[in-house]
N, C-alpha and C. Protein backbone atom coordinates (compact mmCIF):
# COMPACT_ATOMS: atom_id res chain seq x y z
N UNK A 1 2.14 -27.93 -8.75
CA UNK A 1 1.60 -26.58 -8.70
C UNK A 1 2.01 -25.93 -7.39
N UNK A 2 2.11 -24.85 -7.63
CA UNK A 2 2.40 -23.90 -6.00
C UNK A 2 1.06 -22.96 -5.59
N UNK A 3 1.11 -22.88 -4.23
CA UNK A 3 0.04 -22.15 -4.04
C UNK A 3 0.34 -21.71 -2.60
N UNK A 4 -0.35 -20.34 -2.25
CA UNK A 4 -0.09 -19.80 -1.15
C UNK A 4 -1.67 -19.30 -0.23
N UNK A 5 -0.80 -18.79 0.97
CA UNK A 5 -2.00 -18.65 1.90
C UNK A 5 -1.91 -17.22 2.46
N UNK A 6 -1.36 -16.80 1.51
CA UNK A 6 -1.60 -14.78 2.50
C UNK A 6 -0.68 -14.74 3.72
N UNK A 7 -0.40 -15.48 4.41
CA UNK A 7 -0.07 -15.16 5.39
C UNK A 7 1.62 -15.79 5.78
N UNK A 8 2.82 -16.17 4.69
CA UNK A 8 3.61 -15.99 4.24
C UNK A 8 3.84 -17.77 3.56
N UNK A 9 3.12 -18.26 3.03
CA UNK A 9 3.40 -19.90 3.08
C UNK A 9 3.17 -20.18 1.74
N UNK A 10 4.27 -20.50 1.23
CA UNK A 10 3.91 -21.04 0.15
C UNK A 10 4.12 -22.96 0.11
N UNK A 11 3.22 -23.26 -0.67
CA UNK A 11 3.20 -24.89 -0.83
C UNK A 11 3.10 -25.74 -2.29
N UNK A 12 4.01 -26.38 -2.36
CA UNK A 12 3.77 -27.17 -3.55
C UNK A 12 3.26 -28.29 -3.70
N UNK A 13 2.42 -28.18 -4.17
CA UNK A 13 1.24 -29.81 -4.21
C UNK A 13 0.92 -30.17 -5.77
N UNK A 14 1.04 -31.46 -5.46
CA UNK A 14 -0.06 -32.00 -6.49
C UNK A 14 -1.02 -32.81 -6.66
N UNK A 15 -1.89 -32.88 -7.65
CA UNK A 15 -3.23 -33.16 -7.80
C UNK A 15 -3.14 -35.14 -7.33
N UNK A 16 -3.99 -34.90 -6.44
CA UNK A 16 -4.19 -36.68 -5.73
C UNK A 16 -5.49 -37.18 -6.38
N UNK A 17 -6.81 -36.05 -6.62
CA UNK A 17 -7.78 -37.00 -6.76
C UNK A 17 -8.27 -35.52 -7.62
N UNK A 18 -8.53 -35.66 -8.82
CA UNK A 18 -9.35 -34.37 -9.76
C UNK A 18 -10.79 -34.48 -10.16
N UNK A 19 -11.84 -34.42 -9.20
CA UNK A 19 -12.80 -34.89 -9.49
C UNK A 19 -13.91 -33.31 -10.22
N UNK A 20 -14.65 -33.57 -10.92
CA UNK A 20 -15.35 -32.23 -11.87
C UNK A 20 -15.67 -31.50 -10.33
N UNK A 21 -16.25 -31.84 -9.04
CA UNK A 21 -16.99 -31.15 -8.53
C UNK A 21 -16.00 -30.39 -7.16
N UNK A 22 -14.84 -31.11 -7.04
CA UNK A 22 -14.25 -31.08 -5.75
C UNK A 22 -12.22 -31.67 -6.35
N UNK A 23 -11.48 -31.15 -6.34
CA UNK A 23 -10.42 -31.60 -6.03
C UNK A 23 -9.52 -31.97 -4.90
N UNK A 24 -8.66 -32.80 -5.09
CA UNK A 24 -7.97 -33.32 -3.62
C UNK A 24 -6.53 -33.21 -4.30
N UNK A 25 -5.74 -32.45 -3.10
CA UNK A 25 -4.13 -31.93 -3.45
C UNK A 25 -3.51 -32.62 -2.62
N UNK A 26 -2.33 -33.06 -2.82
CA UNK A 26 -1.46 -33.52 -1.26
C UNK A 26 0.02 -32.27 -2.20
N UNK A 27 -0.01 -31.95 -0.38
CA UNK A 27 1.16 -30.93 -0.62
C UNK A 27 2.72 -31.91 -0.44
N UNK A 28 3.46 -31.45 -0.95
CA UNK A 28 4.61 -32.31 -1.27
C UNK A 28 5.60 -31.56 -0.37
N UNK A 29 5.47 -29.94 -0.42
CA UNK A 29 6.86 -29.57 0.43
C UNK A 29 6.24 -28.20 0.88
N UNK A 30 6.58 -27.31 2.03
CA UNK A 30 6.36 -26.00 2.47
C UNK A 30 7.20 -25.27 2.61
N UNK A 31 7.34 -23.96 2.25
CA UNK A 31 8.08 -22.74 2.81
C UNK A 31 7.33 -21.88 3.61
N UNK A 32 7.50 -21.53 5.10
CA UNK A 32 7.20 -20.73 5.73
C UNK A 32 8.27 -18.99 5.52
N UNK A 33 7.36 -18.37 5.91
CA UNK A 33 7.74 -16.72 5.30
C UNK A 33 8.68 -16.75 4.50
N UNK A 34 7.84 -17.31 3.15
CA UNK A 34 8.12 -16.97 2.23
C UNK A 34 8.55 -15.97 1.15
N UNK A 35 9.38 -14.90 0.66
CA UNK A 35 10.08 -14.00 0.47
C UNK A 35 9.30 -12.97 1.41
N UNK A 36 9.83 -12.96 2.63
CA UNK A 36 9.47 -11.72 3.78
C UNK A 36 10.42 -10.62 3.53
N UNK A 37 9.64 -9.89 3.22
CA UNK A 37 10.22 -8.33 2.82
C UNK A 37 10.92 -7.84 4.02
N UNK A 38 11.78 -7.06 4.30
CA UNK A 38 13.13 -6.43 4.93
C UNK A 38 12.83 -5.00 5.31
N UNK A 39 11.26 -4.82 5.02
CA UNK A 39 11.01 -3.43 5.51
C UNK A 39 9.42 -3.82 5.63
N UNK A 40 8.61 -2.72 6.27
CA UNK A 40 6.79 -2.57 6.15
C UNK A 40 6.46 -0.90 5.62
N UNK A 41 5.84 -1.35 4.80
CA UNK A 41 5.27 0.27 3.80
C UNK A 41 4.09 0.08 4.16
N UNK A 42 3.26 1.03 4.47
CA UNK A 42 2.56 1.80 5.08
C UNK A 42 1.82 2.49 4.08
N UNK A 43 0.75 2.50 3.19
CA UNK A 43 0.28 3.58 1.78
C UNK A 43 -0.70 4.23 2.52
N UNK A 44 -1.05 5.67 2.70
CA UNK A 44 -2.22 6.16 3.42
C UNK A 44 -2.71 6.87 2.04
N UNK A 45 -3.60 6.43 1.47
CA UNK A 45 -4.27 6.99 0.37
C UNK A 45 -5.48 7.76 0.23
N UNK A 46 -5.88 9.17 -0.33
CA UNK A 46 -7.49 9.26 -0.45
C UNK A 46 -7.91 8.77 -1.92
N UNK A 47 -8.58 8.00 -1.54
CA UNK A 47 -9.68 7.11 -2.71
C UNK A 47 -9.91 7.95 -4.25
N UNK A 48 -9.88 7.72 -5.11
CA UNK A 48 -9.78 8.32 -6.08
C UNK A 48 -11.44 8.72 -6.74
N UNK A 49 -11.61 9.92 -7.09
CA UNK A 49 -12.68 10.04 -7.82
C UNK A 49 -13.66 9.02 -8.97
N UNK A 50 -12.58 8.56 -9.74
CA UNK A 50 -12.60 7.29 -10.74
C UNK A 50 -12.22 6.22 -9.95
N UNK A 51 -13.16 4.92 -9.54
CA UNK A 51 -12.96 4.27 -8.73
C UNK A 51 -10.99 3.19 -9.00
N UNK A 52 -11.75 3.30 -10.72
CA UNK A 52 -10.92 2.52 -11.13
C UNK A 52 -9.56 3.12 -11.47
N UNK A 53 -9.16 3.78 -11.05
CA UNK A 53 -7.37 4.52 -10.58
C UNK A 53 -7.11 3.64 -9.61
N UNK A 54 -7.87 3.79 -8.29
CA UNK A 54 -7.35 3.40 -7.00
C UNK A 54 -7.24 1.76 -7.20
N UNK A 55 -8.34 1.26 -7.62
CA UNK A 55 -8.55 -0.60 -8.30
C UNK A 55 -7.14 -0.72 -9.20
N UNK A 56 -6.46 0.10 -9.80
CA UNK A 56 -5.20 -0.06 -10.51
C UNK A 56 -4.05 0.56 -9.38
N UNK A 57 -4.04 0.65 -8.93
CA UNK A 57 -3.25 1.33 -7.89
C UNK A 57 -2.95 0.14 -7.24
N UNK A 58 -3.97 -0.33 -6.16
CA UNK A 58 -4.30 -1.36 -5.61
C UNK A 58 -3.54 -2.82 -6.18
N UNK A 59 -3.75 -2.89 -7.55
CA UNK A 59 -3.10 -3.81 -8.30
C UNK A 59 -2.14 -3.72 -8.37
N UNK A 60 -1.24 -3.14 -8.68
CA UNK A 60 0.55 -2.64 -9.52
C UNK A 60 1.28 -2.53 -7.88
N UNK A 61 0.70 -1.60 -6.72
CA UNK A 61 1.14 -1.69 -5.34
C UNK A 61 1.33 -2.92 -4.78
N UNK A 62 0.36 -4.23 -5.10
CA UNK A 62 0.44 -5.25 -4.67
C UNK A 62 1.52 -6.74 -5.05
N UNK A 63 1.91 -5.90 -6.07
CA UNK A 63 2.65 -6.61 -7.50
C UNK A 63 3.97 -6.47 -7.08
N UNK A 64 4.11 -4.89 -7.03
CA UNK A 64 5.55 -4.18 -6.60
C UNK A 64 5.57 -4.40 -5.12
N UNK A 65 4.41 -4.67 -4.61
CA UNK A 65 5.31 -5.06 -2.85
C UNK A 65 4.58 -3.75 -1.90
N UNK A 66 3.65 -4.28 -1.11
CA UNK A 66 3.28 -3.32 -0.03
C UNK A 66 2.65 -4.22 0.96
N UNK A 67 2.53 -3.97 2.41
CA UNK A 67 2.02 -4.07 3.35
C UNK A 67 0.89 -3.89 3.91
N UNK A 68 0.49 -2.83 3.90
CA UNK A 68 -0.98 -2.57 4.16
C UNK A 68 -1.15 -0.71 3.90
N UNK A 69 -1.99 -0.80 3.48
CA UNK A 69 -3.32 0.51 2.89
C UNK A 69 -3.92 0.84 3.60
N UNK A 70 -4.38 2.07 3.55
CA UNK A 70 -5.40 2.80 4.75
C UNK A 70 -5.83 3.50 4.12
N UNK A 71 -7.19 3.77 3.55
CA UNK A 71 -7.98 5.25 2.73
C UNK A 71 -8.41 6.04 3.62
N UNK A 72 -7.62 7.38 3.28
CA UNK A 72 -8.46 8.64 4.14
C UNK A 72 -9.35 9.22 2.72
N UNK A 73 -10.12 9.62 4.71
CA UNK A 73 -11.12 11.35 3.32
C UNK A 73 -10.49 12.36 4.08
N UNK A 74 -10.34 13.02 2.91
CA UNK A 74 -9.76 14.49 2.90
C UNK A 74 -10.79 15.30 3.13
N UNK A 75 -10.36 16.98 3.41
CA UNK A 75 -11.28 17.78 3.40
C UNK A 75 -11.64 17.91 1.75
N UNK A 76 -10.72 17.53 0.78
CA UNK A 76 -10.76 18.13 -0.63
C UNK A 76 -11.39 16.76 -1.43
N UNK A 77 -11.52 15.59 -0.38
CA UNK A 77 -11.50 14.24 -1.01
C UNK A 77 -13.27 14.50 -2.03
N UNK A 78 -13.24 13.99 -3.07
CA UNK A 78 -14.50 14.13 -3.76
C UNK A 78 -15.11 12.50 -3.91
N UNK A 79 -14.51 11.68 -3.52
CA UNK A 79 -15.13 10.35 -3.36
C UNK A 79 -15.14 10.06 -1.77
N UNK A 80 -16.35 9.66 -0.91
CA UNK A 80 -16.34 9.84 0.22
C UNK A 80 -16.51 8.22 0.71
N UNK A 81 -17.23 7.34 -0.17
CA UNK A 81 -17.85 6.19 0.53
C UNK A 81 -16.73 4.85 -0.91
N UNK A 82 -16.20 3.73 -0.24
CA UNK A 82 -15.29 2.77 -1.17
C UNK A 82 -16.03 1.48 -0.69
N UNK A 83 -16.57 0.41 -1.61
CA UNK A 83 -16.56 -0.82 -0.99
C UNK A 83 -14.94 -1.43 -1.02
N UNK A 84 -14.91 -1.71 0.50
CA UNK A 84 -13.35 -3.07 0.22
C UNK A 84 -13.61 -3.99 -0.25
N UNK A 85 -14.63 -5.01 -0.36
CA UNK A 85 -14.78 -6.10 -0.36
C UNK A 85 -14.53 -6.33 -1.76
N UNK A 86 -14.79 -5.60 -2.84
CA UNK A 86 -14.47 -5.95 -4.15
C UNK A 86 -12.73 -5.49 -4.40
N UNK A 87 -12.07 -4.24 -3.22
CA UNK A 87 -11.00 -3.88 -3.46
C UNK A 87 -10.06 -4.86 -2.93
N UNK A 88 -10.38 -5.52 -2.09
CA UNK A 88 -9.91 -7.13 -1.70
C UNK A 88 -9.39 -7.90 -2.36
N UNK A 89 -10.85 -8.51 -3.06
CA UNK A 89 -10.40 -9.00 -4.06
C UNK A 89 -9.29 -8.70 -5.32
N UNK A 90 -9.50 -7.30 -5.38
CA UNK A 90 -8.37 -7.14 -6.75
C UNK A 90 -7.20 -7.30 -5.72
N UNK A 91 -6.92 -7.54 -4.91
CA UNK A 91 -5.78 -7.87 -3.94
C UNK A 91 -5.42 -8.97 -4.34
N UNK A 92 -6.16 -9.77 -3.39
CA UNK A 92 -6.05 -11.23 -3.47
C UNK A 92 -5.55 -11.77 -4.96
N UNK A 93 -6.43 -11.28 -5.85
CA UNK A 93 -6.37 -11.48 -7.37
C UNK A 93 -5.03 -11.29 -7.88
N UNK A 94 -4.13 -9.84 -7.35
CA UNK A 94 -3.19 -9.47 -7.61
C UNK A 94 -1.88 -10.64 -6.78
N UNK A 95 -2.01 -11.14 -5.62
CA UNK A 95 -1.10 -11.80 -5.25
C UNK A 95 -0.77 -13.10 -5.34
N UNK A 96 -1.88 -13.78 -5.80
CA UNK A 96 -1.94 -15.07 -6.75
C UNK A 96 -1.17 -14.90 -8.12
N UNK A 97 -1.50 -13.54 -9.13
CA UNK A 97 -0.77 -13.91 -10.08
C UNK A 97 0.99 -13.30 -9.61
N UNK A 98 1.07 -12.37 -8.63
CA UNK A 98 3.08 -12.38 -8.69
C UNK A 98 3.37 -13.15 -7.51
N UNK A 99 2.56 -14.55 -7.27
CA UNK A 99 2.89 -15.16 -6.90
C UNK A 99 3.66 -14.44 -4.80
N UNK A 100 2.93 -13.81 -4.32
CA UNK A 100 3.42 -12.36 -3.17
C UNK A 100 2.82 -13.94 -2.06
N UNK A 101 3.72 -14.06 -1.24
CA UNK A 101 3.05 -15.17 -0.18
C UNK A 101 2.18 -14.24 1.16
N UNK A 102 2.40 -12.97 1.47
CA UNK A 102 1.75 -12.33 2.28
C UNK A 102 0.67 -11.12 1.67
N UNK A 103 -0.74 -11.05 1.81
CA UNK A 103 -1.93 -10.51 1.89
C UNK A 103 -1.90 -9.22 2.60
N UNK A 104 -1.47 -8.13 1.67
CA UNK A 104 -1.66 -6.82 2.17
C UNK A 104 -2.81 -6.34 2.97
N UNK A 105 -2.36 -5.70 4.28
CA UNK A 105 -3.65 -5.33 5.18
C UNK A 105 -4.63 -3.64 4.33
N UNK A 106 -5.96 -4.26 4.19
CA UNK A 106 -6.16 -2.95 3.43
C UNK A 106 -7.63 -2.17 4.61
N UNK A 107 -7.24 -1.22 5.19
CA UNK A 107 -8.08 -1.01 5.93
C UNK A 107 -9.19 0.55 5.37
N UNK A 108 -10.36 0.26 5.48
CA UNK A 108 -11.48 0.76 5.55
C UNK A 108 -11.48 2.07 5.68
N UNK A 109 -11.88 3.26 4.95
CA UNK A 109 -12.70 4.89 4.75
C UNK A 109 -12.15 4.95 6.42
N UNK A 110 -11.15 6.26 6.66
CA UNK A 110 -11.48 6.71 7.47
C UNK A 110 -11.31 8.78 7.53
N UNK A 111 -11.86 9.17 8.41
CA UNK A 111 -11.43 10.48 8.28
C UNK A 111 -9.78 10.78 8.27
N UNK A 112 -9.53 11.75 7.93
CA UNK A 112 -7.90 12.02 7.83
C UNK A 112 -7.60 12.38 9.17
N UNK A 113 -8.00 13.28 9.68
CA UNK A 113 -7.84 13.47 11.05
C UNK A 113 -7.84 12.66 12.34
N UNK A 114 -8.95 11.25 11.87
CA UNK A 114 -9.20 10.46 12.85
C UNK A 114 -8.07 9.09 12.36
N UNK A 115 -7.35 9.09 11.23
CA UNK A 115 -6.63 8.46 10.92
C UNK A 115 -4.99 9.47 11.35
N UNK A 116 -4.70 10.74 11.96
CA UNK A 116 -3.40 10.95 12.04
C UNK A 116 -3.43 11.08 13.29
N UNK A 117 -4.52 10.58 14.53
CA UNK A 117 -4.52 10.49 15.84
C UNK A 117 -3.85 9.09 15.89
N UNK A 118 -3.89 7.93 14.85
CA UNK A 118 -3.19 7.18 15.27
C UNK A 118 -1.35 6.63 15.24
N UNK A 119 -1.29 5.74 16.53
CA UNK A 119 0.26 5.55 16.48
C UNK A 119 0.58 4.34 15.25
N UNK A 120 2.05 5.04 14.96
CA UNK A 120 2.83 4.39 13.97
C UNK A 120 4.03 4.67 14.58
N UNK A 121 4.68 3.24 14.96
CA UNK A 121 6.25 3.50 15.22
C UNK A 121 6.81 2.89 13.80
N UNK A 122 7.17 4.07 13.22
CA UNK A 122 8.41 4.27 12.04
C UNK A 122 8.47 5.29 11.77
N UNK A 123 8.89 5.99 10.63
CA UNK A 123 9.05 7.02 9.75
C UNK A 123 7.75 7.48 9.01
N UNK A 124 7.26 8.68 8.88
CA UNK A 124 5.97 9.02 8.46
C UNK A 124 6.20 10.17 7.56
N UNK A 125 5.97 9.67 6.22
CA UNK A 125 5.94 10.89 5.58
C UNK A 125 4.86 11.73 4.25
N UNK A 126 4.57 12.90 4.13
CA UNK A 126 3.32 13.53 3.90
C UNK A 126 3.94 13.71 2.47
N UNK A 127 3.10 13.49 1.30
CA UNK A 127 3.46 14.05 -0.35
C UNK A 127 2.34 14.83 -0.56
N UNK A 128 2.70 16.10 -0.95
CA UNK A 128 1.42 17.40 -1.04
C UNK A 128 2.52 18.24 -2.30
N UNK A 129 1.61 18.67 -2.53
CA UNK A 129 1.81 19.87 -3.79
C UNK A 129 2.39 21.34 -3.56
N UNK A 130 2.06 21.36 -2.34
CA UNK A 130 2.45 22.75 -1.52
C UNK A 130 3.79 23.42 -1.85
N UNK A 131 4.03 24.47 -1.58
CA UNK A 131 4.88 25.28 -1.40
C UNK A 131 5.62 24.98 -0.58
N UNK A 132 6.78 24.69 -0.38
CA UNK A 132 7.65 24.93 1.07
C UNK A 132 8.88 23.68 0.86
N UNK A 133 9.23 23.48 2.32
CA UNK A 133 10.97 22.73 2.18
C UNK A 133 10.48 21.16 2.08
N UNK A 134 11.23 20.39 1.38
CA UNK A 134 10.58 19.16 1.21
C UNK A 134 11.85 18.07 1.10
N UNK A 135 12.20 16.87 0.97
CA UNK A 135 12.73 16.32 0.96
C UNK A 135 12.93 15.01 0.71
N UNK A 136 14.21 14.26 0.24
CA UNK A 136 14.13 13.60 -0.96
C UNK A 136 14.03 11.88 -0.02
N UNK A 137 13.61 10.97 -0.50
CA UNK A 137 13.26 9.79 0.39
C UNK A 137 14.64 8.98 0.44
N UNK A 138 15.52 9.27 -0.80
CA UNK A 138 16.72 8.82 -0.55
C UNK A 138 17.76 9.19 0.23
N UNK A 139 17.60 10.22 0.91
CA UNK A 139 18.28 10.79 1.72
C UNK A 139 17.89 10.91 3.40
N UNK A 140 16.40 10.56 3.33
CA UNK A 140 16.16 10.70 4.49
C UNK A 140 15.91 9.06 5.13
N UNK A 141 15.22 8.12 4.55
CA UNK A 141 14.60 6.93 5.29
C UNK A 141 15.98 5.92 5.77
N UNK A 142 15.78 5.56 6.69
CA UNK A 142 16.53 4.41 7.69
C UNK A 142 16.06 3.51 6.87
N UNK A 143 17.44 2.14 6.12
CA UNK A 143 16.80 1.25 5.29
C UNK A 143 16.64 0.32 6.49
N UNK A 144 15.27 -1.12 5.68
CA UNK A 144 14.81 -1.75 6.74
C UNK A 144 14.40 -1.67 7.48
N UNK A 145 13.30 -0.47 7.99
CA UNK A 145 12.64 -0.30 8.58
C UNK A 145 10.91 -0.04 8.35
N UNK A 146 10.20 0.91 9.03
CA UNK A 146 8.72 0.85 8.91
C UNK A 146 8.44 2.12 8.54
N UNK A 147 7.85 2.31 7.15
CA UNK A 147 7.46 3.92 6.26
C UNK A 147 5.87 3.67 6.44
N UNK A 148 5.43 5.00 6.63
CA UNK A 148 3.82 5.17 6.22
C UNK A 148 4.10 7.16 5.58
N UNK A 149 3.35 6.74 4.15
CA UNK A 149 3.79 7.73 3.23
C UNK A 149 1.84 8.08 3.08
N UNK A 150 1.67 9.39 3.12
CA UNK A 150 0.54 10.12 3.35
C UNK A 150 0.18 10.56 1.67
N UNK A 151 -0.81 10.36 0.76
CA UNK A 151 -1.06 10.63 -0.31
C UNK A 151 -2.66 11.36 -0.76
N UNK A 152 -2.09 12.41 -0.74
CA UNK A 152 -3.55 13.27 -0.58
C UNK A 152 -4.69 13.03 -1.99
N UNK A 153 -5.57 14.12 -1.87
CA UNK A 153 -6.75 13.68 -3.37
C UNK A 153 -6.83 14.61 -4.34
N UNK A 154 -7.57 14.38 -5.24
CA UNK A 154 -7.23 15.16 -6.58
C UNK A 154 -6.71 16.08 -6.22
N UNK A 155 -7.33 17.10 -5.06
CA UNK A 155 -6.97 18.18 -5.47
C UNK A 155 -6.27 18.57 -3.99
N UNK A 156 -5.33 17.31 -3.67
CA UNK A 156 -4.17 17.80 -3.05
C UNK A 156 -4.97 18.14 -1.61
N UNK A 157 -4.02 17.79 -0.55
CA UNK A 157 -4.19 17.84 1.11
C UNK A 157 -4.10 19.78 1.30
N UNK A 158 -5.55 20.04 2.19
CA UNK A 158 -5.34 21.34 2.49
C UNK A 158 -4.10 21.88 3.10
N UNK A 159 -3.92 23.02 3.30
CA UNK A 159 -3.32 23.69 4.22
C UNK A 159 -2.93 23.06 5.33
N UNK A 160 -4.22 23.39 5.87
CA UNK A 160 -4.90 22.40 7.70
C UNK A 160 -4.24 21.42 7.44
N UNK A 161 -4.60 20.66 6.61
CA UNK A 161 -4.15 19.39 6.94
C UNK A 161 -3.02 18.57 6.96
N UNK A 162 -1.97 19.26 5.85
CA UNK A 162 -0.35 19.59 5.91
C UNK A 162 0.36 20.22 7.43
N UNK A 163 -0.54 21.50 7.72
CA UNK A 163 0.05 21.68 8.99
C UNK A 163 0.02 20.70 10.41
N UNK A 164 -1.32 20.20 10.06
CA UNK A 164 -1.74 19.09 11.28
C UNK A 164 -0.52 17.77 11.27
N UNK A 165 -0.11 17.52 9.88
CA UNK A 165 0.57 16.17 9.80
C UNK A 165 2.17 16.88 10.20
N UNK A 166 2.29 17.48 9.89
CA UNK A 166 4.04 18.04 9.93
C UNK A 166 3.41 17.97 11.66
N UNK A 167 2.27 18.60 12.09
CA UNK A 167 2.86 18.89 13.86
C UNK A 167 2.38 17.39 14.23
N UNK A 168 2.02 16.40 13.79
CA UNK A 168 2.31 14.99 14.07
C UNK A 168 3.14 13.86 13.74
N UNK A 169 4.46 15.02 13.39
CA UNK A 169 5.54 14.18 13.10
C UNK A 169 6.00 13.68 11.50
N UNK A 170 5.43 13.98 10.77
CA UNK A 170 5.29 13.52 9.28
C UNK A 170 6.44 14.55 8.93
N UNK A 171 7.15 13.87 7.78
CA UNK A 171 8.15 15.15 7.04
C UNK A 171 7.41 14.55 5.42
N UNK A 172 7.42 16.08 4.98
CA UNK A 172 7.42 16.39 3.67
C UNK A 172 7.92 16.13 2.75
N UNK A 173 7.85 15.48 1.74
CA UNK A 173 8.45 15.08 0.26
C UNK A 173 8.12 15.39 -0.89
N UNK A 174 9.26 15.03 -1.47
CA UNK A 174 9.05 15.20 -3.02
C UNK A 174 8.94 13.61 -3.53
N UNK A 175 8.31 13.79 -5.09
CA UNK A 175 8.12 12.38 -5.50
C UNK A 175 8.32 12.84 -7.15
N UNK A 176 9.30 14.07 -7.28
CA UNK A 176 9.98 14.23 -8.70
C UNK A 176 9.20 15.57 -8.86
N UNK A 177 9.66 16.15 -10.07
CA UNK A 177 9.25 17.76 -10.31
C UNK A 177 7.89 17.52 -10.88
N UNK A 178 7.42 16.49 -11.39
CA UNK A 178 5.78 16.51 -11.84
C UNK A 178 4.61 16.12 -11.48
N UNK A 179 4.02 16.93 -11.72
CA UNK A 179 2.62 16.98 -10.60
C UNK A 179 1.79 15.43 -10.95
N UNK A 180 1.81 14.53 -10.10
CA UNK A 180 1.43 13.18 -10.34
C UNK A 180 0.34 13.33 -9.49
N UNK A 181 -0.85 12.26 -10.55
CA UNK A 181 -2.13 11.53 -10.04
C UNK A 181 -2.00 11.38 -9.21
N UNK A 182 -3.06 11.12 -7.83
CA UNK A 182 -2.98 10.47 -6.71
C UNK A 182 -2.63 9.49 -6.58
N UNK A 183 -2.79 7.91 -7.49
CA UNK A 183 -2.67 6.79 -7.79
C UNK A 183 -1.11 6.89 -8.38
N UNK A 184 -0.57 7.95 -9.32
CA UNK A 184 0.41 7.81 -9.89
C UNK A 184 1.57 7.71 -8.52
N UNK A 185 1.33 8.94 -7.56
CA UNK A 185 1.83 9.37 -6.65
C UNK A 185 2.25 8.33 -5.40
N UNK A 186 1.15 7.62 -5.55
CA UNK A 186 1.03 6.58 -4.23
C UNK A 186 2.09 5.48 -4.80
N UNK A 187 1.72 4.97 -6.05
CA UNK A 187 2.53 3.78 -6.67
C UNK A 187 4.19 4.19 -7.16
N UNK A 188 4.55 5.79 -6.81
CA UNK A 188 5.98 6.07 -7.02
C UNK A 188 6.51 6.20 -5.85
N UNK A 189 5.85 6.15 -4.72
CA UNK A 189 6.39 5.90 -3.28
C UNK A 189 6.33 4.94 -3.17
N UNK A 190 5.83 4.22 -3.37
CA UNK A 190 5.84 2.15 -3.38
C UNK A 190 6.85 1.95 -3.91
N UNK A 191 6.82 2.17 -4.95
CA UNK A 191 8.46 2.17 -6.13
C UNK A 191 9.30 2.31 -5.39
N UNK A 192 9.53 3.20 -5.02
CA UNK A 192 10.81 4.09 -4.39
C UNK A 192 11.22 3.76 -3.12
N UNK A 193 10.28 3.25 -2.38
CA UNK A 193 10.74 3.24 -0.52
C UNK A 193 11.14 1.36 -1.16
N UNK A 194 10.19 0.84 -1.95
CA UNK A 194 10.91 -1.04 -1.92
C UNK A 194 12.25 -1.21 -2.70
N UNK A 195 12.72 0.39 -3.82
CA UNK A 195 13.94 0.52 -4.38
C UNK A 195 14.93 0.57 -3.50
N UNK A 196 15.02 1.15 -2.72
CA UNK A 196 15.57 1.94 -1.14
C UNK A 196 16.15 0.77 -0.61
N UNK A 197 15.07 -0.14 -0.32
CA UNK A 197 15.23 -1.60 0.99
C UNK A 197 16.19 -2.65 0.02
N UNK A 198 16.31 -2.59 -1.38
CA UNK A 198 16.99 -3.57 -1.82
C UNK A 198 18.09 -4.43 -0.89
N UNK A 199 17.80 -5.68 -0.95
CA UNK A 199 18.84 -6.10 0.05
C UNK A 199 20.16 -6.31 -0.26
């Protein structure tokens, strides 16, 4: 059997002692950083109204390959409060079955504002609905490197808050001509930036 530890290790063991209450494994062989991805994605998400979008989001992101999560609230956000501890789990849950040897960092509700005071050395980029010049991810991202892609809520990142991220460095994108779910939106930039890094 193989089995891993989140933190890039995978191990193959087998069963030494199978008792109903307690089992005993001896591991036979180890791989340290185990398929280590060639880039770090970055998902800045607002939490979805229907819990269970973001719980599928969460899943299929973890499947297809991401790094770590960050939920903002928006000014427009209509879900304000998320437990992690169950969104964890659909993590964990998710990287046991595609077999992923590293445990996406998923960090905790924060304001949007108090989340774009912080530093990120890579590429930062904002997906909004807005009007204006925008640009395509295949043309712009440095492969192999570090993306954090900004994904607003139902009803799309204000004004304010588009202007605040462009004057903190974020560029604007497109993610195709149709107006996609928040969840749809987040998991086609996952798609797309781990399409990009192919090695």
């Amino acid at each position: 059997m193989q089995l891993i530890d989140g933190r890039g290790g995978l191990y193959t063991a087998k069963i030494k002692d199978a008792h109903p209450k307690r089992t005993i494994l001896q591991i036979t062989s180890v791989i340290t950083e185990y398929n280590k991805r060639n880039h770090y994605l970055h998902i800045a998400v607002a939490p979805t109204k229907n819990i269970e979008r973001l719980e599928w989001f969460l899943e299929k992101a973890t499947e297809i390959g991401i790094d770590e999560i960050s939920l903002i609230i928006c000014q427009r956000s209509e879900r304000k409060e998320v437990k992690t501890d169950r969104l964890n789990k659909i993590i964990t849950s998710a990287i046991k079955q595609s077999l992923k040897a590293y445990h996406p960092i998923l960090n905790g509700p924060q304001t949007f504002n108090k989340f774009l005071a912080k530093t990120f050395d890579g590429q930062k980029f904002i997906a909004h609905c807005d009007r204006g010049e925008k640009l395509n991810l295949s043309a712009e991202i440095q492969k192999h490197g570090k993306y954090l892609v900004l994904i607003g809520p139902e009803g799309d990142f204000s004004p304010n808050e588009i202007d605040d991220a462009l004057q903190n460095g974020f560029k604007a994108i497109t993610l195709g001509e149709s107006r996609l779910r928040t969840e749809t939106a987040a998991l086609e930039a996952c798609f797309e930036l781990n399409f990009l890094n192919r090695k």
